[in-house]
Each structure stands twice: as C-alpha cells, then as structure tokens.
PDB file of N, CA and C in Angstrom:
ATOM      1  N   UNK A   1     -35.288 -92.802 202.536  1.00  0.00           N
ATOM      2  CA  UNK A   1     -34.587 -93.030 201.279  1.00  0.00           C
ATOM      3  C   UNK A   1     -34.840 -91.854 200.354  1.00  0.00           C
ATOM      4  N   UNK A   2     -34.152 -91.461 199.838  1.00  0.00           N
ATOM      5  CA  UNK A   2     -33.944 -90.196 198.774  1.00  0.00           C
ATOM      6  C   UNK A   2     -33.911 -90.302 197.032  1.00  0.00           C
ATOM      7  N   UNK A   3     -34.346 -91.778 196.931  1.00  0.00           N
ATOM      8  CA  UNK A   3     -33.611 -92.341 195.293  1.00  0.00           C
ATOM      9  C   UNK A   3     -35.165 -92.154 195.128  1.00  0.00           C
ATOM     10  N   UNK A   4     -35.856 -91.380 193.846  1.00  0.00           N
ATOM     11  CA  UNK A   4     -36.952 -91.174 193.447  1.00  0.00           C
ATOM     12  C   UNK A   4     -36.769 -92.181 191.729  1.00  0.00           C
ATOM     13  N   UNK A   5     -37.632 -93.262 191.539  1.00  0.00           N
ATOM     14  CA  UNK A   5     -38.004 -93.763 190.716  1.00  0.00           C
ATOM     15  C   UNK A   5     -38.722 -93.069 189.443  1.00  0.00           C
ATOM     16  N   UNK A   6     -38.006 -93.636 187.926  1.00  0.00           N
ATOM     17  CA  UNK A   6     -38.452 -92.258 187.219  1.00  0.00           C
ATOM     18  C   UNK A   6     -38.374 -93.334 185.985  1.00  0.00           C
ATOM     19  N   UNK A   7     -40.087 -93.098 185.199  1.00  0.00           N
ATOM     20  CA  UNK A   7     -40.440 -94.304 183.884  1.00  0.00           C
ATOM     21  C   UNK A   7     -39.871 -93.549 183.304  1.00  0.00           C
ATOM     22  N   UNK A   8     -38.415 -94.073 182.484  1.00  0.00           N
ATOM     23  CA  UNK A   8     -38.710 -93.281 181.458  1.00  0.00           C
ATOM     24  C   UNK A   8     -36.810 -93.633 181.161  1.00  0.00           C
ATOM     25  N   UNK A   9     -36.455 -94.085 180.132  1.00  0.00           N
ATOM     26  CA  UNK A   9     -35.315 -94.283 179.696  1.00  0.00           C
ATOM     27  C   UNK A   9     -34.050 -93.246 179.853  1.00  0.00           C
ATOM     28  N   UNK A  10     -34.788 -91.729 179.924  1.00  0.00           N
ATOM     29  CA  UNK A  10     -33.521 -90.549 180.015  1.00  0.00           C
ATOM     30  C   UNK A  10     -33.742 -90.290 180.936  1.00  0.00           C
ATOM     31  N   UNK A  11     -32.749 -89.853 182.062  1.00  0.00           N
ATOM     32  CA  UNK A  11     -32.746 -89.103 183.427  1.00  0.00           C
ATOM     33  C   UNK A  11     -32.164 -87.502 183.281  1.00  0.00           C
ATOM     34  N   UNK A  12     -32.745 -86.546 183.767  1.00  0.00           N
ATOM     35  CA  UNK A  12     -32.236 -85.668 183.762  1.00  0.00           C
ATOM     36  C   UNK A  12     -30.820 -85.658 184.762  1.00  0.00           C
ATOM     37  N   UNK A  13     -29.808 -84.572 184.411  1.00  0.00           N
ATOM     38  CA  UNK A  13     -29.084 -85.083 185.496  1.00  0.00           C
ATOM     39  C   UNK A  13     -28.410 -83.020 186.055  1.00  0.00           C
ATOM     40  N   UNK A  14     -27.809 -83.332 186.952  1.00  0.00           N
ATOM     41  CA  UNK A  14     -27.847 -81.415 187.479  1.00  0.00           C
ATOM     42  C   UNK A  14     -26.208 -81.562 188.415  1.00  0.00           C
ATOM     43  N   UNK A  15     -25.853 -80.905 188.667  1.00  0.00           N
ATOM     44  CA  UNK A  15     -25.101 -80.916 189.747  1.00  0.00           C
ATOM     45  C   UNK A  15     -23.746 -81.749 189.572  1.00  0.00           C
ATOM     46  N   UNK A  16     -22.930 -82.685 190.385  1.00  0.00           N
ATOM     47  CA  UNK A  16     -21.756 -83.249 190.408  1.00  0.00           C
ATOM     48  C   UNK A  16     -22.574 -84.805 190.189  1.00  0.00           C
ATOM     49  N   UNK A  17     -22.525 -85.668 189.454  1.00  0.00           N
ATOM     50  CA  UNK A  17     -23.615 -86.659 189.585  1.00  0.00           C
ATOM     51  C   UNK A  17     -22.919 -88.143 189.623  1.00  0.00           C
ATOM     52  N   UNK A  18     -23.086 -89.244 190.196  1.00  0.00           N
ATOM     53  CA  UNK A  18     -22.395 -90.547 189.978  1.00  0.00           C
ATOM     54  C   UNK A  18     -23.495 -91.094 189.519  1.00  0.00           C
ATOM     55  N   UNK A  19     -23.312 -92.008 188.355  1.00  0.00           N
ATOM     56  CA  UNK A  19     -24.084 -93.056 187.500  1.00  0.00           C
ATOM     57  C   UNK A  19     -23.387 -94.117 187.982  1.00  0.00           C
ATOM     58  N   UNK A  20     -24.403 -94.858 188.090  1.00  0.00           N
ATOM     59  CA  UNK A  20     -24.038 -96.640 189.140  1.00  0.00           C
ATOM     60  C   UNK A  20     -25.441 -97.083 187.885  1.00  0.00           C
ATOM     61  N   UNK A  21     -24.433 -98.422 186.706  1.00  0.00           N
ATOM     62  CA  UNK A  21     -25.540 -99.507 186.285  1.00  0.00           C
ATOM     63  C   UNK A  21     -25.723-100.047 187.232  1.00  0.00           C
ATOM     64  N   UNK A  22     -27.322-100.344 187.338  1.00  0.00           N
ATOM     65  CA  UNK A  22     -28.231-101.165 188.044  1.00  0.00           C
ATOM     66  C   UNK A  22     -27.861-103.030 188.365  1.00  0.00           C
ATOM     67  N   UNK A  23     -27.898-103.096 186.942  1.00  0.00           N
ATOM     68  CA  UNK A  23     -26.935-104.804 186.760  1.00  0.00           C
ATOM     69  C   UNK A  23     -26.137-104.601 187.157  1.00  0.00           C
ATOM     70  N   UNK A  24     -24.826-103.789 187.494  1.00  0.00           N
ATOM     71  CA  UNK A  24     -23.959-103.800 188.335  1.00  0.00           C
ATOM     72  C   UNK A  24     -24.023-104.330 189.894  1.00  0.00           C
ATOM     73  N   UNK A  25     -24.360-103.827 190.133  1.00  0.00           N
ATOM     74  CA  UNK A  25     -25.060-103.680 192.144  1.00  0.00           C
ATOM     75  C   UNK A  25     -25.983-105.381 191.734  1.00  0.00           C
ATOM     76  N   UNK A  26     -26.729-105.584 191.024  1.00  0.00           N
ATOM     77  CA  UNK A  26     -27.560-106.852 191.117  1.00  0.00           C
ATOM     78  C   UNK A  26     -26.489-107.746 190.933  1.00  0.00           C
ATOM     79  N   UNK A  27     -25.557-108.157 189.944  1.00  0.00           N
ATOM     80  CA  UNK A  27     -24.613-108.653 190.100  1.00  0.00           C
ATOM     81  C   UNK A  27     -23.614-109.013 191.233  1.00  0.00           C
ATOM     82  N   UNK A  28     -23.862-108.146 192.080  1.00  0.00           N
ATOM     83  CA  UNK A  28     -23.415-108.245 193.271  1.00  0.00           C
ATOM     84  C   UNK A  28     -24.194-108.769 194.482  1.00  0.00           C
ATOM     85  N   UNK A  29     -25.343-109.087 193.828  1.00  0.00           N
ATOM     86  CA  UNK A  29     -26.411-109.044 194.994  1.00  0.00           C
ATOM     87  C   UNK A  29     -27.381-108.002 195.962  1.00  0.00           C
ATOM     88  N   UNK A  30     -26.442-107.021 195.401  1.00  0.00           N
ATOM     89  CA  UNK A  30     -27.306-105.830 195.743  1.00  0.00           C
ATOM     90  C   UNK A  30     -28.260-105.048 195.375  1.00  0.00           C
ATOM     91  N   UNK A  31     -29.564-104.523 195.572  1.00  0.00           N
ATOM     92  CA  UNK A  31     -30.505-103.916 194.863  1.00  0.00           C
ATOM     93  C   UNK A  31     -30.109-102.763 195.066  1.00  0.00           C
ATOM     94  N   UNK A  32     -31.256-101.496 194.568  1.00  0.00           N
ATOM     95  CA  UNK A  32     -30.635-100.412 194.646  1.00  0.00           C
ATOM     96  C   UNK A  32     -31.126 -99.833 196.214  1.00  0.00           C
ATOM     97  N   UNK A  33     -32.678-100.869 196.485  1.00  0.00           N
ATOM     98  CA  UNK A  33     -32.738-100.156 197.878  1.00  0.00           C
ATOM     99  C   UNK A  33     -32.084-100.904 198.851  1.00  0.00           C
ATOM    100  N   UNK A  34     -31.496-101.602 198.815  1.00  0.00           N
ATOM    101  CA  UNK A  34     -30.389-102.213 199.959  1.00  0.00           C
ATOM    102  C   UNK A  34     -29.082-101.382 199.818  1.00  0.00           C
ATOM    103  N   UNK A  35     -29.063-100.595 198.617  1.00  0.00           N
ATOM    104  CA  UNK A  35     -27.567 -99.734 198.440  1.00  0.00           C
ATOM    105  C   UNK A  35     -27.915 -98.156 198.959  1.00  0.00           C
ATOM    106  N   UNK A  36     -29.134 -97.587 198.702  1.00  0.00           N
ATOM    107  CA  UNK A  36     -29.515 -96.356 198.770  1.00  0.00           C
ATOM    108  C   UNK A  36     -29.604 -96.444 200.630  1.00  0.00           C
ATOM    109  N   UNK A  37     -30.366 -97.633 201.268  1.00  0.00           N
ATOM    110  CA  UNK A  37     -30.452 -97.634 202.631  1.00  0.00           C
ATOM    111  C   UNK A  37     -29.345 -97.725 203.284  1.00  0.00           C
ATOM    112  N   UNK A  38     -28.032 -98.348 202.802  1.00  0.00           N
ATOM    113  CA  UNK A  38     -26.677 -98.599 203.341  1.00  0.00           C
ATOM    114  C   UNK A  38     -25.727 -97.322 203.089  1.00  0.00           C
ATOM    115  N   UNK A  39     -26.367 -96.352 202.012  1.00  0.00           N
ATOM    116  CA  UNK A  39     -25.191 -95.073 201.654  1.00  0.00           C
ATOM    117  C   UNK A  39     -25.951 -93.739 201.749  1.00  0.00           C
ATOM    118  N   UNK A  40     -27.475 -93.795 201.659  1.00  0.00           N
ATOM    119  CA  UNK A  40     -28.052 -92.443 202.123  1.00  0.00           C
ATOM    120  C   UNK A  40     -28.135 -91.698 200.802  1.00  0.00           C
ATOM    121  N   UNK A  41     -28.050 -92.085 199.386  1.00  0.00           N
ATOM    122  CA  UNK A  41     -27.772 -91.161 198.859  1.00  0.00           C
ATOM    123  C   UNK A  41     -28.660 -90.470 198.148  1.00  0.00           C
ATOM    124  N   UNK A  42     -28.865 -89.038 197.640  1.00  0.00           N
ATOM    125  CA  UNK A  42     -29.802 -88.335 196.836  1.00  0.00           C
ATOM    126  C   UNK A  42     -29.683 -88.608 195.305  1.00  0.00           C
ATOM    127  N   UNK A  43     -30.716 -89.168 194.709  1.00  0.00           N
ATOM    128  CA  UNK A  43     -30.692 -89.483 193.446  1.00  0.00           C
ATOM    129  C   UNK A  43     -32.201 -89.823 192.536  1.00  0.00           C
ATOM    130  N   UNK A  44     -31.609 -90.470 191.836  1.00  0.00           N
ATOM    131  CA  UNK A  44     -33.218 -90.863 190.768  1.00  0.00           C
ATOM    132  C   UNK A  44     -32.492 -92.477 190.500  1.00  0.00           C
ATOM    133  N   UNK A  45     -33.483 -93.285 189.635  1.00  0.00           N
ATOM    134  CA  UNK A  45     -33.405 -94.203 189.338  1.00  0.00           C
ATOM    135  C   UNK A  45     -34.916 -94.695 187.948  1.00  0.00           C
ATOM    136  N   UNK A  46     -33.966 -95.091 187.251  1.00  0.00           N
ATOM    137  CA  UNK A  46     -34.977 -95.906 186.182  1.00  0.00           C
ATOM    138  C   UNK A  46     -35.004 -97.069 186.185  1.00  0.00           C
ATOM    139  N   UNK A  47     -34.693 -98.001 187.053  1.00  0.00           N
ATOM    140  CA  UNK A  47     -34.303 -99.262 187.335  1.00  0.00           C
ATOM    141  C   UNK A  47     -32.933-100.169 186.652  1.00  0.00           C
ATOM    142  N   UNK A  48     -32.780 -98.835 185.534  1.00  0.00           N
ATOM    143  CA  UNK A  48     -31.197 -99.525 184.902  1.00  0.00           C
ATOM    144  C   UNK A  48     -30.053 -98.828 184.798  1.00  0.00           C
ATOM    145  N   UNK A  49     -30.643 -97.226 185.188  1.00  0.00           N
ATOM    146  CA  UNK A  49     -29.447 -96.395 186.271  1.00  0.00           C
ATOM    147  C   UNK A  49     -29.908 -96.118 187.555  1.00  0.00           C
ATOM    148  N   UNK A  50     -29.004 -95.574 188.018  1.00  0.00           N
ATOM    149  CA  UNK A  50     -28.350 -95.157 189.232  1.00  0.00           C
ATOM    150  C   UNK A  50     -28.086 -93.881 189.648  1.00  0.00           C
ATOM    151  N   UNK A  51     -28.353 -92.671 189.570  1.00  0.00           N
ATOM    152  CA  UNK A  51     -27.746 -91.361 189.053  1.00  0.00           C
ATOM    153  C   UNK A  51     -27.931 -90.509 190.442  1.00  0.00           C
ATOM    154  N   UNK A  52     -27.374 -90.503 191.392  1.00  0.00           N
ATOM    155  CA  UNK A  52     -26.442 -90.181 192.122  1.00  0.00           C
ATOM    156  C   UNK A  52     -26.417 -88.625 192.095  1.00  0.00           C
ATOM    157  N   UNK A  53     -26.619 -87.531 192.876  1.00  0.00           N
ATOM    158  CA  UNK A  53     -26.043 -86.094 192.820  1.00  0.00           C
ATOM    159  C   UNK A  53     -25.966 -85.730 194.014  1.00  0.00           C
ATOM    160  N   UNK A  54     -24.750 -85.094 194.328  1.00  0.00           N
ATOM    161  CA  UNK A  54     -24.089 -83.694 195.149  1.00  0.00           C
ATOM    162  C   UNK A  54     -24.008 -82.549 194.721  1.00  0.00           C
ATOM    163  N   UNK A  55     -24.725 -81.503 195.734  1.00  0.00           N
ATOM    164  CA  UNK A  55     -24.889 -80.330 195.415  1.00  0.00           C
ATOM    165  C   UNK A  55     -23.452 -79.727 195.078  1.00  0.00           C
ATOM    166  N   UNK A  56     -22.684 -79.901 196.280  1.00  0.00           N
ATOM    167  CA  UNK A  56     -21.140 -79.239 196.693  1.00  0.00           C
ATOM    168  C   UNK A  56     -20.068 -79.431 194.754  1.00  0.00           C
ATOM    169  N   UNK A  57     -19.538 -78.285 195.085  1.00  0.00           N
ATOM    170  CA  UNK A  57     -18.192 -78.360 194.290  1.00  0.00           C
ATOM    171  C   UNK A  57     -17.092 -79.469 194.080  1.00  0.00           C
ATOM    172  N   UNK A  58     -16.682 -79.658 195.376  1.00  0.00           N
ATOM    173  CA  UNK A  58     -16.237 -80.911 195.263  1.00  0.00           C
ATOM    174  C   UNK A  58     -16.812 -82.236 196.042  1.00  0.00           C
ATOM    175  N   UNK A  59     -17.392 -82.821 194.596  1.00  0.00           N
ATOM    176  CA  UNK A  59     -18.423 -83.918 195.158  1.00  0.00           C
ATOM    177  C   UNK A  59     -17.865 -85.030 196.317  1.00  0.00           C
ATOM    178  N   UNK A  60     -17.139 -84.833 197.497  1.00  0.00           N
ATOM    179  CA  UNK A  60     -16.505 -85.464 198.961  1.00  0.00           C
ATOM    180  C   UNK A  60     -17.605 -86.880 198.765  1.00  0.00           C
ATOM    181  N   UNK A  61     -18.586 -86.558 198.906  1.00  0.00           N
ATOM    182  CA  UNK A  61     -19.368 -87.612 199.603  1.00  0.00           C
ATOM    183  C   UNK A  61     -19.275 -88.443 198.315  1.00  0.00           C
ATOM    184  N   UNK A  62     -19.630 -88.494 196.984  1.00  0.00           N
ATOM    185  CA  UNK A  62     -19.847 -89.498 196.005  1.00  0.00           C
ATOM    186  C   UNK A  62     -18.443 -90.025 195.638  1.00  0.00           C
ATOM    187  N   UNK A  63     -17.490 -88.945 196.680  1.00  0.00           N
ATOM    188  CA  UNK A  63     -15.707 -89.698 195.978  1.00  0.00           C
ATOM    189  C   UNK A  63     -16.023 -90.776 196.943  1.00  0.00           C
ATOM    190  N   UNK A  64     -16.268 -90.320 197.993  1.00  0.00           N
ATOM    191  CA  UNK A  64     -16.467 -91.440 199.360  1.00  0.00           C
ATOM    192  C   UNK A  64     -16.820 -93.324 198.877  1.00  0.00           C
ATOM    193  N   UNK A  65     -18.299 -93.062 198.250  1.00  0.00           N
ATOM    194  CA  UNK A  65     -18.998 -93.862 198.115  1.00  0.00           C
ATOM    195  C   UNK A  65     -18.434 -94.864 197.033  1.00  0.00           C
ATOM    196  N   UNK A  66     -17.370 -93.601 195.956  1.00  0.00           N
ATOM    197  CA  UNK A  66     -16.558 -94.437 194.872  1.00  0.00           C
ATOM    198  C   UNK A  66     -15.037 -95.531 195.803  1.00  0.00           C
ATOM    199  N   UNK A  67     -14.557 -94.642 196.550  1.00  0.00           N
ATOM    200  CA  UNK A  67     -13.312 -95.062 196.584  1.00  0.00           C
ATOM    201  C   UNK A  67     -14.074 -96.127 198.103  1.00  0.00           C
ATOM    202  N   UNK A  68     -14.306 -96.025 199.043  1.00  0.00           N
ATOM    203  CA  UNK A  68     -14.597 -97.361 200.141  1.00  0.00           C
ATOM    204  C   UNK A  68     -15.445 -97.884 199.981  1.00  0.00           C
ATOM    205  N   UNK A  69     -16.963 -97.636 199.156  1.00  0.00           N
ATOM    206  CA  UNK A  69     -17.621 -98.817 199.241  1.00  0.00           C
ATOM    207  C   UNK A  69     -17.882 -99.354 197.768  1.00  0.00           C
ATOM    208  N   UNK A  70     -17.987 -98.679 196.234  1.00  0.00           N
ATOM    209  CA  UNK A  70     -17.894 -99.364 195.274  1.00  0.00           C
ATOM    210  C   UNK A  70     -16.684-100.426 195.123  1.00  0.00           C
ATOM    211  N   UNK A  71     -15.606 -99.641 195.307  1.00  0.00           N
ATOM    212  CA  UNK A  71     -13.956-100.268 195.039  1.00  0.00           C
ATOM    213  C   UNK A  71     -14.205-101.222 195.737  1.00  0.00           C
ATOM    214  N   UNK A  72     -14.032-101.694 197.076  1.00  0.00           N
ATOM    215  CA  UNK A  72     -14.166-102.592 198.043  1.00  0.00           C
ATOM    216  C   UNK A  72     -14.906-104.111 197.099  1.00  0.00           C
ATOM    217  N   UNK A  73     -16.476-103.254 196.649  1.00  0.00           N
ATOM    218  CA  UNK A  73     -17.193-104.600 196.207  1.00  0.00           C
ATOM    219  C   UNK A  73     -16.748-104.836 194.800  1.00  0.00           C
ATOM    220  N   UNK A  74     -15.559-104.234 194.213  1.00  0.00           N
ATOM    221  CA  UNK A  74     -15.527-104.540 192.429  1.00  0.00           C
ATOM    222  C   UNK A  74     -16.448-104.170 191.918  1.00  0.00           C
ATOM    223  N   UNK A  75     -17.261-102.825 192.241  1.00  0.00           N
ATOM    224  CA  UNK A  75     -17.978-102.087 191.520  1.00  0.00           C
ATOM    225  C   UNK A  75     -17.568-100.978 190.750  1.00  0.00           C
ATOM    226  N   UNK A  76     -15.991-100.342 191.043  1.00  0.00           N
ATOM    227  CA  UNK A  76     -16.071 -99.653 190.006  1.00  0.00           C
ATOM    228  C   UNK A  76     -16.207 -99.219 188.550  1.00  0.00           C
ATOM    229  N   UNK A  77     -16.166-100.525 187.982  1.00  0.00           N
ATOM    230  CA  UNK A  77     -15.946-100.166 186.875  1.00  0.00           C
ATOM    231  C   UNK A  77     -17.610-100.290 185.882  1.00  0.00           C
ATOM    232  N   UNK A  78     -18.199-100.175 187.175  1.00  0.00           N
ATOM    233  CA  UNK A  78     -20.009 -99.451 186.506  1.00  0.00           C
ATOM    234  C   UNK A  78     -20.015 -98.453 186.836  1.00  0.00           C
ATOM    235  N   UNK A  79     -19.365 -97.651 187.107  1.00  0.00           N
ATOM    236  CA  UNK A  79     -19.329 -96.266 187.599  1.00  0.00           C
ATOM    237  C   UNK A  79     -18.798 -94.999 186.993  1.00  0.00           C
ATOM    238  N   UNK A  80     -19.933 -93.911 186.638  1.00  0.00           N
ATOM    239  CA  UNK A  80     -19.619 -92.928 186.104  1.00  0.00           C
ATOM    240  C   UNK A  80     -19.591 -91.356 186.980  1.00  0.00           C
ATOM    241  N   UNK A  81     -18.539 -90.737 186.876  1.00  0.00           N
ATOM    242  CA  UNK A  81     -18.517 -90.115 188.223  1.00  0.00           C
ATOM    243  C   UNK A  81     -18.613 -88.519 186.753  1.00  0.00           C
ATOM    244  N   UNK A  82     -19.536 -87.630 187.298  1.00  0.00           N
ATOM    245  CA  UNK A  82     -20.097 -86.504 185.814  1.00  0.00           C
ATOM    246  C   UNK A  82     -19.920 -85.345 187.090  1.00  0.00           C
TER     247      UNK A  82
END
C-alpha cells in the first residue's frame, strides 16, 4: 500500500492530484485501506482526505479511477481532480 498517513489537518499536495473525502468512501462502506488495496494508489491521507497523485502530465490513471470505479459507486461527487 502506498497511502502514507499524515496528523495534521493540511496535506501538502505536488503533481496532478485527486482528493477523495474520506466520509465519502465510508458512506459507501468503504475504508480507505480497502480502496487503496483495490486501486494501488500513491497518496497521503489524514483520515478525512484522500489526496491521490500522478506524476505523468496527463493524469490516465486517476481519470481511470474517476470515470470506472468512483462513477460506478456514486462517488463522484467527493471528488476533486487538481
């Protein structure tokens, strides 16, 4: 798993980045490590974001994760794609 846990209310953020609220995904039943183990993704977490980054120009993989597996569960609309 790649999601590094971070005390602290501000996340730094770098790169192409997707923000996923936390209550979002719990709302769904999902935690963030049942989501990070099911999508692989590189990120941080404060337990009430989500913050998501791709190195690449055009962030492919976090469109991925927006358009077949957020959309699918009615997650988009916790979703901030930076």
């Amino acid at each position: 798993m790649s999601i590094h846990f971070i005390d602290s209310d501000k996340i730094n953020i770098t790169f192409t980045n997707l923000i996923i609220n936390v209550s979002s995904l719990n709302k769904y039943g999902l935690s963030v490590n049942d989501f990070s183990v099911e999508n692989n993704p590189l990120g941080k977490t404060n337990g009430k974001l989500l913050v998501m980054t791709e190195m690449n120009e055009a962030a492919w993989e976090l469109q991925k994760i927006i358009d077949t597996i957020l959309s699918l569960k009615d997650l988009s609309l916790g979703v901030i794609l930076l």
